[in-house]
N, C-alpha and C. Protein backbone atom coordinates (compact mmCIF):
# COMPACT_ATOMS: atom_id res chain seq x y z
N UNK A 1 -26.09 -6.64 -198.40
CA UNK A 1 -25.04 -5.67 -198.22
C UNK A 1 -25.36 -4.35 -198.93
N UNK A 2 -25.89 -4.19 -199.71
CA UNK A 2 -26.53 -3.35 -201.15
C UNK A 2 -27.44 -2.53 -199.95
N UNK A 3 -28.33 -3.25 -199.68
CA UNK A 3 -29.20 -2.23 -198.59
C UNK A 3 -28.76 -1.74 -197.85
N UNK A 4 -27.89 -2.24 -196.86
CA UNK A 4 -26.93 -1.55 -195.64
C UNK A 4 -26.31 -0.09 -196.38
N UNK A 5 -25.58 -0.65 -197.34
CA UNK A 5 -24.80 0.45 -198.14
C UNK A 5 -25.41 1.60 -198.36
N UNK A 6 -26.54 1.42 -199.08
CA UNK A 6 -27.40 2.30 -199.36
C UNK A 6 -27.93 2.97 -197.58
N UNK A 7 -28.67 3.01 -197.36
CA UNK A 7 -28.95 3.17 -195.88
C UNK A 7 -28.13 4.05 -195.57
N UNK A 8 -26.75 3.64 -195.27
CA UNK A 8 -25.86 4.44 -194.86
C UNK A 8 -25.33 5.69 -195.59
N UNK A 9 -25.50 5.36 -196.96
CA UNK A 9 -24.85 6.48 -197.95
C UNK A 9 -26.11 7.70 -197.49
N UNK A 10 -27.40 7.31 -197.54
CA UNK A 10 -28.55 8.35 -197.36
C UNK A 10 -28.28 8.64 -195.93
N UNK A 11 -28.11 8.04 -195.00
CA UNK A 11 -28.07 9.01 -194.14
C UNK A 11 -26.70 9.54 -193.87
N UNK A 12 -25.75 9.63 -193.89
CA UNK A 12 -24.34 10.33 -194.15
C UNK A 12 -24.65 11.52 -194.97
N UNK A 13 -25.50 11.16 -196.69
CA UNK A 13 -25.55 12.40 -196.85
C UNK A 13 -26.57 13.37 -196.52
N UNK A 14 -27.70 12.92 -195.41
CA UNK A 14 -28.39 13.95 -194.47
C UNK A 14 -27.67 14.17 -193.64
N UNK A 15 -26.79 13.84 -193.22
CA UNK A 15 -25.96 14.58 -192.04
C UNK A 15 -27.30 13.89 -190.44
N UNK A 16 -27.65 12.95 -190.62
CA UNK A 16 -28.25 12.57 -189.66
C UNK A 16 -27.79 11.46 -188.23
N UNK A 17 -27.91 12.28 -187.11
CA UNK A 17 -27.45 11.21 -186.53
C UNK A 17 -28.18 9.74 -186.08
N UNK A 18 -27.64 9.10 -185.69
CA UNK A 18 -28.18 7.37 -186.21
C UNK A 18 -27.73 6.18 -185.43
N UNK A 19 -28.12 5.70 -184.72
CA UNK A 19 -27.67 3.96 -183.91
C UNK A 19 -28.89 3.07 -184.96
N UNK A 20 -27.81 1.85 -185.14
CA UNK A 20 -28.56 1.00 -185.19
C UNK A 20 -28.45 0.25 -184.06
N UNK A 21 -29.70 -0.90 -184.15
CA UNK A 21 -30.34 -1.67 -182.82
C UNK A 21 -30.55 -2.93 -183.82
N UNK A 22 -29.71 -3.75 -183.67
CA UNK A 22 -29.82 -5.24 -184.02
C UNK A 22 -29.97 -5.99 -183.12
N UNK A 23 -31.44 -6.83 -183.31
CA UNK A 23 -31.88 -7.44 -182.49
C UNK A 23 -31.84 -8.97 -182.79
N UNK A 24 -31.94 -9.75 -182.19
CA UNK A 24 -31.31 -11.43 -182.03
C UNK A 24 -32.43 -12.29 -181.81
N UNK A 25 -33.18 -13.04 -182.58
CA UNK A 25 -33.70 -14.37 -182.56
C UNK A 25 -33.43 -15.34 -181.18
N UNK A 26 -34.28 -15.42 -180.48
CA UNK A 26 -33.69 -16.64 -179.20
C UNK A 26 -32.61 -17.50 -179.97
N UNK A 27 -33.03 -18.45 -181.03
CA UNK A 27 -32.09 -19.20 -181.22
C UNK A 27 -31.01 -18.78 -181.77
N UNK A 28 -30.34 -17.36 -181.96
CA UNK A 28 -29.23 -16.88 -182.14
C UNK A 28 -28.09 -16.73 -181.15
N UNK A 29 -28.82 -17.06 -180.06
CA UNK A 29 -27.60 -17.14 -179.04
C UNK A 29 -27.34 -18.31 -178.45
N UNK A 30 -28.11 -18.85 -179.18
CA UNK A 30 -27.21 -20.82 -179.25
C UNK A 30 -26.23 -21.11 -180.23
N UNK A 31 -25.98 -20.37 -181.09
CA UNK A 31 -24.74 -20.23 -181.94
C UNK A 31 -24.45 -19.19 -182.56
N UNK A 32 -23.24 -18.91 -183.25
CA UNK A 32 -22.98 -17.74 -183.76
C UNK A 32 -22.66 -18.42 -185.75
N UNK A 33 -23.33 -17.88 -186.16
CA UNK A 33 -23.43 -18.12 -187.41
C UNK A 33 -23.03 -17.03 -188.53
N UNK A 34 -23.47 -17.24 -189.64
CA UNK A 34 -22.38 -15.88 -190.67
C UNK A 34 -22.89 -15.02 -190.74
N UNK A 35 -24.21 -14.64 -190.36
CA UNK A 35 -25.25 -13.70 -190.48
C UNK A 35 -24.42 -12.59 -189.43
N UNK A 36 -24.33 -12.86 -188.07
CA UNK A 36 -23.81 -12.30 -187.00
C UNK A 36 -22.11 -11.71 -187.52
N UNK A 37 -21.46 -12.53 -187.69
CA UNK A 37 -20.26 -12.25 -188.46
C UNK A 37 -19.96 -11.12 -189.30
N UNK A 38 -20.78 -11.47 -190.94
CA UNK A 38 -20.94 -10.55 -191.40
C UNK A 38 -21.81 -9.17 -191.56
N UNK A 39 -22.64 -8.91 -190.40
CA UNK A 39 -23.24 -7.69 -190.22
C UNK A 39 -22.40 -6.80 -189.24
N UNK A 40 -21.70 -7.74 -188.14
CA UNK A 40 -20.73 -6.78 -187.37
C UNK A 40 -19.92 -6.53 -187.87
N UNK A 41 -18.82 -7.29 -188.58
CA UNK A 41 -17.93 -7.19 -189.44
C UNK A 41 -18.45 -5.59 -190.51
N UNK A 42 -19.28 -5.65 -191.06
CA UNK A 42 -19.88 -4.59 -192.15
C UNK A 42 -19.98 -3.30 -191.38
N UNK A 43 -20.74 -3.67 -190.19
CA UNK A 43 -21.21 -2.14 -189.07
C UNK A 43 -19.68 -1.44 -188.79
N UNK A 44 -18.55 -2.38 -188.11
CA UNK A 44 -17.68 -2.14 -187.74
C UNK A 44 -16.88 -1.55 -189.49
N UNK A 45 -16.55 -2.07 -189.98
CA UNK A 45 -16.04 -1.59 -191.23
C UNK A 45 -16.58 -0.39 -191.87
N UNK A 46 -17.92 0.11 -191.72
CA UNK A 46 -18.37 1.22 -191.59
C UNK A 46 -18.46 2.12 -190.50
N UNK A 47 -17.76 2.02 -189.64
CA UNK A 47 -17.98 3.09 -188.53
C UNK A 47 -19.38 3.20 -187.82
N UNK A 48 -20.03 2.27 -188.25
CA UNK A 48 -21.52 2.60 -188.02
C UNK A 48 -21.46 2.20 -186.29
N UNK A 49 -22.85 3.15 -185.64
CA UNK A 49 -22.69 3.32 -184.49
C UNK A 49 -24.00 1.74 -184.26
N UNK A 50 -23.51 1.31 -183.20
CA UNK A 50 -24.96 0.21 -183.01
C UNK A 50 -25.06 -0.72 -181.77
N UNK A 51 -25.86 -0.69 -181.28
CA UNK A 51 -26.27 -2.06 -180.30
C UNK A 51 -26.61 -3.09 -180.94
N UNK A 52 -25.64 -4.30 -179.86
CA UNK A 52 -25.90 -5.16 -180.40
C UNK A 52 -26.98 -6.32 -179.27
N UNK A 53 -28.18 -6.23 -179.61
CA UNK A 53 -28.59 -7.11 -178.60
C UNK A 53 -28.17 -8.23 -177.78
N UNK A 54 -27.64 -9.07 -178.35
CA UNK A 54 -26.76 -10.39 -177.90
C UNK A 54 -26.04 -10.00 -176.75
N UNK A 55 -25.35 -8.82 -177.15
CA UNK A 55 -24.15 -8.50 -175.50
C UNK A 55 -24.87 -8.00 -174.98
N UNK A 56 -25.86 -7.29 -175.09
CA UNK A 56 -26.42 -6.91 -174.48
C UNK A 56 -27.34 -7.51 -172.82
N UNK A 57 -28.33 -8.43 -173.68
CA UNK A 57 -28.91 -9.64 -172.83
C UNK A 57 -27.84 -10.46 -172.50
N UNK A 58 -26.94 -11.06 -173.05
CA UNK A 58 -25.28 -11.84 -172.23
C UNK A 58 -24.87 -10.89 -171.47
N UNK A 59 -24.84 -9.70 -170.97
CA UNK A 59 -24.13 -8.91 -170.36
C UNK A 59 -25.03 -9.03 -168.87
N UNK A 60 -26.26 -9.12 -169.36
CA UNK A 60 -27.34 -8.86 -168.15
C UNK A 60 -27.47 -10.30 -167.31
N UNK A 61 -27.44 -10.98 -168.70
CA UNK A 61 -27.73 -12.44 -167.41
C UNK A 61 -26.25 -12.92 -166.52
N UNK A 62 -24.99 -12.54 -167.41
CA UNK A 62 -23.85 -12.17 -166.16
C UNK A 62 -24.27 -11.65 -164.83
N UNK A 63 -25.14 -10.31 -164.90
CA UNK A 63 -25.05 -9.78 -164.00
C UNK A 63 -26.10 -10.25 -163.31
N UNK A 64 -27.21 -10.67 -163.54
CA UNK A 64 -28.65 -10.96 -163.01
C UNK A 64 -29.02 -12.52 -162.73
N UNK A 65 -28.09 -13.25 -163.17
CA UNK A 65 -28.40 -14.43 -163.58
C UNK A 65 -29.47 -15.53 -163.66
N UNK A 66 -30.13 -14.19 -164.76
CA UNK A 66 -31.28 -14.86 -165.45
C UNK A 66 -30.91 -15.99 -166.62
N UNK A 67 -32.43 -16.57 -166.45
CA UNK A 67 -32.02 -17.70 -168.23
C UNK A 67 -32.62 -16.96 -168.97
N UNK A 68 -31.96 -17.14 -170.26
CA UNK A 68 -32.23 -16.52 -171.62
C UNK A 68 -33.52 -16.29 -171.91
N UNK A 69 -34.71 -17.08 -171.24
CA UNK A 69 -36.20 -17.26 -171.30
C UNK A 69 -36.38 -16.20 -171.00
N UNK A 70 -36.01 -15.56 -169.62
CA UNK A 70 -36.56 -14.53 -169.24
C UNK A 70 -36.77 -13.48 -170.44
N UNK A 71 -35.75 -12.95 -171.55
CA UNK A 71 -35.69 -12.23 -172.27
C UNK A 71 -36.69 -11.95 -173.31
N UNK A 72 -36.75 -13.20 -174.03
CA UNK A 72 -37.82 -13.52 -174.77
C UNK A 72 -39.54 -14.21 -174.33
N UNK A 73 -40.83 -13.50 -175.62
CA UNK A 73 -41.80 -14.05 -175.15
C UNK A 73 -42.06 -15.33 -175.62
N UNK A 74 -42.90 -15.94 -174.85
CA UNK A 74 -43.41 -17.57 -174.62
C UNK A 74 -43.27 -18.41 -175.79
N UNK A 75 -43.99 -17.52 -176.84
CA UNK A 75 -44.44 -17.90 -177.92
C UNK A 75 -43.68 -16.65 -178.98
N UNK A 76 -42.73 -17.74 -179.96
CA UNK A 76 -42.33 -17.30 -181.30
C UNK A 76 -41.12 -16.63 -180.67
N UNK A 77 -40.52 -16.49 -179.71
CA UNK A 77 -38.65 -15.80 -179.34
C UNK A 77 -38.99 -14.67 -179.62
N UNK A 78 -39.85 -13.59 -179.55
CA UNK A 78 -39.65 -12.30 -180.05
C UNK A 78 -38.95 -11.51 -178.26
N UNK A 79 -38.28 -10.81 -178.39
CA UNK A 79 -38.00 -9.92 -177.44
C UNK A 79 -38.87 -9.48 -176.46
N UNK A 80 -39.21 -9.81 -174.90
CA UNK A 80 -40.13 -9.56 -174.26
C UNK A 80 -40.12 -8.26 -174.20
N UNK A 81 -40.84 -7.45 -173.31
CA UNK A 81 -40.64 -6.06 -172.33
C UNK A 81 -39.54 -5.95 -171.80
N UNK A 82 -38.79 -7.17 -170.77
CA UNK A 82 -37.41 -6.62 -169.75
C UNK A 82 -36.63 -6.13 -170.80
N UNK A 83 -36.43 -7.34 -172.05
CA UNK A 83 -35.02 -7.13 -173.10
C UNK A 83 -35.20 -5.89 -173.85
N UNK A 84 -36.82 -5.18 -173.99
CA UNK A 84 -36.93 -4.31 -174.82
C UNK A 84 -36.49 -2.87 -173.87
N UNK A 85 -36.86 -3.22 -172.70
CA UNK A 85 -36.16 -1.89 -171.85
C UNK A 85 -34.82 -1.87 -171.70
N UNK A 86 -34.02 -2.93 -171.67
CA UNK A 86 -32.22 -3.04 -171.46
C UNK A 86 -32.12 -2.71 -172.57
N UNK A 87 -32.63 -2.60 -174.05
CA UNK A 87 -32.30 -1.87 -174.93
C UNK A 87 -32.38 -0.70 -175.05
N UNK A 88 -33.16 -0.18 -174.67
CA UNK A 88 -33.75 1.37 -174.68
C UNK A 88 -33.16 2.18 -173.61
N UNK A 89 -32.50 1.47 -172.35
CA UNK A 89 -31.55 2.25 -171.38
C UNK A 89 -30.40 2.68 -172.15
N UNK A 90 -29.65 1.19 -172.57
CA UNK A 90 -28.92 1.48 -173.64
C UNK A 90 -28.57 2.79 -175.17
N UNK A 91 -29.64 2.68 -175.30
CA UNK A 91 -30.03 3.73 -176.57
C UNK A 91 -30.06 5.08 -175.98
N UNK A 92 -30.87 4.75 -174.87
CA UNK A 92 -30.62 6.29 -173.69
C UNK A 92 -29.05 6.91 -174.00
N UNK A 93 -28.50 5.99 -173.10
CA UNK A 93 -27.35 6.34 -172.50
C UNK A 93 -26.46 6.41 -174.29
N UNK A 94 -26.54 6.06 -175.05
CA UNK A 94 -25.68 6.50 -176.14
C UNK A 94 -26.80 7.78 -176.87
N UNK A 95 -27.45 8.32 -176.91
CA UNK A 95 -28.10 8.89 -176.77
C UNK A 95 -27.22 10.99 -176.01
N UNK A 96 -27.38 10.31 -174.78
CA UNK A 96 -27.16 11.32 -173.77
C UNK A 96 -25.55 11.29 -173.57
N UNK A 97 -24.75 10.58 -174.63
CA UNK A 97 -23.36 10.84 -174.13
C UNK A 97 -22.98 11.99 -175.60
């Protein structure tokens, strides 16, 4: 929490603008645990601006109805290419509003 805090105090007092991009472990969207809880909880309690990967990829396989595989690579759950571009449209578009 100490780091977040900090983080935020430095850039507030650069006057910089700022998204964070929290990104999700495959096995994070097989449950929701306190980690998830208390970082949105904290972002939101700070006004802080941010994507959250999870709705993000849940939002898409609503619409696409892909499996969660698709998102992540083969080996080790890291975020493939598709999930890394539905982020970055994202970031666009808050970005350009």
């Amino acid at each position: 929490s100490r780091i977040i805090d900090k983080t935020i105090e430095i850039i507030e007092d650069r006057n910089l603008d700022h998204l964070y991009v929290i990104f999700h472990p495959k096995w994070a969207f097989k449950e929701n645990d306190w980690r998830d809880r208390f970082l949105r909880d904290k972002l939101d309690k700070e006004s802080v601006p941010y994507l959250w990967a999870k709705d993000i990829v849940e939002e898409d396989m609503k619409k696409t109805g892909k499996d969660l595989d698709e998102y992540f690579l083969a080996n080790g759950g890291h975020p493939n290419e598709y999930q890394v571009e539905l982020i970055a449209q994202k970031m666009k578009e808050h970005i350009l509003k």
